[in-house]
Protein backbone atom coordinates (compact mmCIF):
# COMPACT_ATOMS: atom_id res chain seq x y z
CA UNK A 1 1.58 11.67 1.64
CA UNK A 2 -0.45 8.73 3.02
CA UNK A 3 1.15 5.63 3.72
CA UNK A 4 0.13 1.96 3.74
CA UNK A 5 -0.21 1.47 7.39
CA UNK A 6 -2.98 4.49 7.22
CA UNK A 7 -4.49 2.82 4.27
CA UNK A 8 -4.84 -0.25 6.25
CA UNK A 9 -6.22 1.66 9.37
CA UNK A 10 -9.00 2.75 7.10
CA UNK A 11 -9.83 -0.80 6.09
CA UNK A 12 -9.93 -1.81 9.79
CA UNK A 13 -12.58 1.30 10.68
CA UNK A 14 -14.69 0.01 7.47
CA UNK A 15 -14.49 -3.19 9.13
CA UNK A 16 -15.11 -2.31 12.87
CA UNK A 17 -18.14 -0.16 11.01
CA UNK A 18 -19.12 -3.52 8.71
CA UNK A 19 -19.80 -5.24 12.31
CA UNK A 20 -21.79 -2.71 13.90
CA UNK A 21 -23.75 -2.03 10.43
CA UNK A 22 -27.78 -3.91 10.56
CA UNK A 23 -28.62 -3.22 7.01
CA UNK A 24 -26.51 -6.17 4.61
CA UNK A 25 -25.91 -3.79 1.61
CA UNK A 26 -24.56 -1.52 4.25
CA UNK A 27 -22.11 -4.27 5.79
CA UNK A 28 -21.78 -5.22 1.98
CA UNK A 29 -20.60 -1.38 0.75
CA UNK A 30 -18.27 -1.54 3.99
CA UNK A 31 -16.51 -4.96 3.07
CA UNK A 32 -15.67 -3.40 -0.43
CA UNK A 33 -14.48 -0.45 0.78
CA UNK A 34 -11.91 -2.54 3.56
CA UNK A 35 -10.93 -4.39 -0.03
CA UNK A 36 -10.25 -1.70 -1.85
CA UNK A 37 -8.48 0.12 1.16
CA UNK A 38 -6.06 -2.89 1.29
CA UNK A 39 -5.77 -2.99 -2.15
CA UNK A 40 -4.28 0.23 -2.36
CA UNK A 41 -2.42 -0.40 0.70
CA UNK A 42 -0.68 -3.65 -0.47
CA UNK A 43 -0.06 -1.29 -4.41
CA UNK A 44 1.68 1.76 -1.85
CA UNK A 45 3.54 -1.16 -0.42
CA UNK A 46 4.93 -2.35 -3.90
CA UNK A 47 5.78 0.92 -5.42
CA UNK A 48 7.71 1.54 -2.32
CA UNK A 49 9.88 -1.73 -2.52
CA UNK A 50 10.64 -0.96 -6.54
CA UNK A 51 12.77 1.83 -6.57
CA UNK A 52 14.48 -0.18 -3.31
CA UNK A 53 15.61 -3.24 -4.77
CA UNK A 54 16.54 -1.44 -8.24
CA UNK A 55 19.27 0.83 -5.90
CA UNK A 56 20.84 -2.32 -3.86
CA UNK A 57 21.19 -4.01 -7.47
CA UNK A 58 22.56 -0.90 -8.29
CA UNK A 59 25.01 -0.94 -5.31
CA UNK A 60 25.93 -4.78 -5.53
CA UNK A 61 26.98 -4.18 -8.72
CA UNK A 62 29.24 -1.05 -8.28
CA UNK A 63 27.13 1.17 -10.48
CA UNK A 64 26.23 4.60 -7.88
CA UNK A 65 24.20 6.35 -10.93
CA UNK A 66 26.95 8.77 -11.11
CA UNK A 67 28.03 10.08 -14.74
CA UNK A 68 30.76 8.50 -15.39
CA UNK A 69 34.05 11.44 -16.56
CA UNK A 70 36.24 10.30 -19.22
């Protein structure tokens, strides 16, 4: 699975590319792709924290997902 720091290594290497690039829609193409790089970085990010916070609430409030027997 890829993760958000690779994500965000791609963004840098369009960027390091965007500077060396001549041609403007070429620098222009490269910018987008860092965006959309980050984008998806910063989304991996956020659908990692979700399921994190929902099992500390979880914890805090006693509840371990367990069935409960009666």
């Amino acid at each position: 699975m890829t993760t958000a720091a690779e994500y965000r290594q791609y963004a840098d290497e369009c960027l390091e590319a965007m500077r060396a690039a001549m041609i403007p829609e070429v620098r222009a193409a490269l910018f987008a792709a860092a965006q959309r790089w980050t984008a998806l970085a910063d989304q991996l990010k956020e659908e990692e924290a979700v399921p994190a916070r929902a099992s500390r609430r979880r914890l805090r409030s006693g509840d371990t997902g367990a069935p409960v027997q009666t």
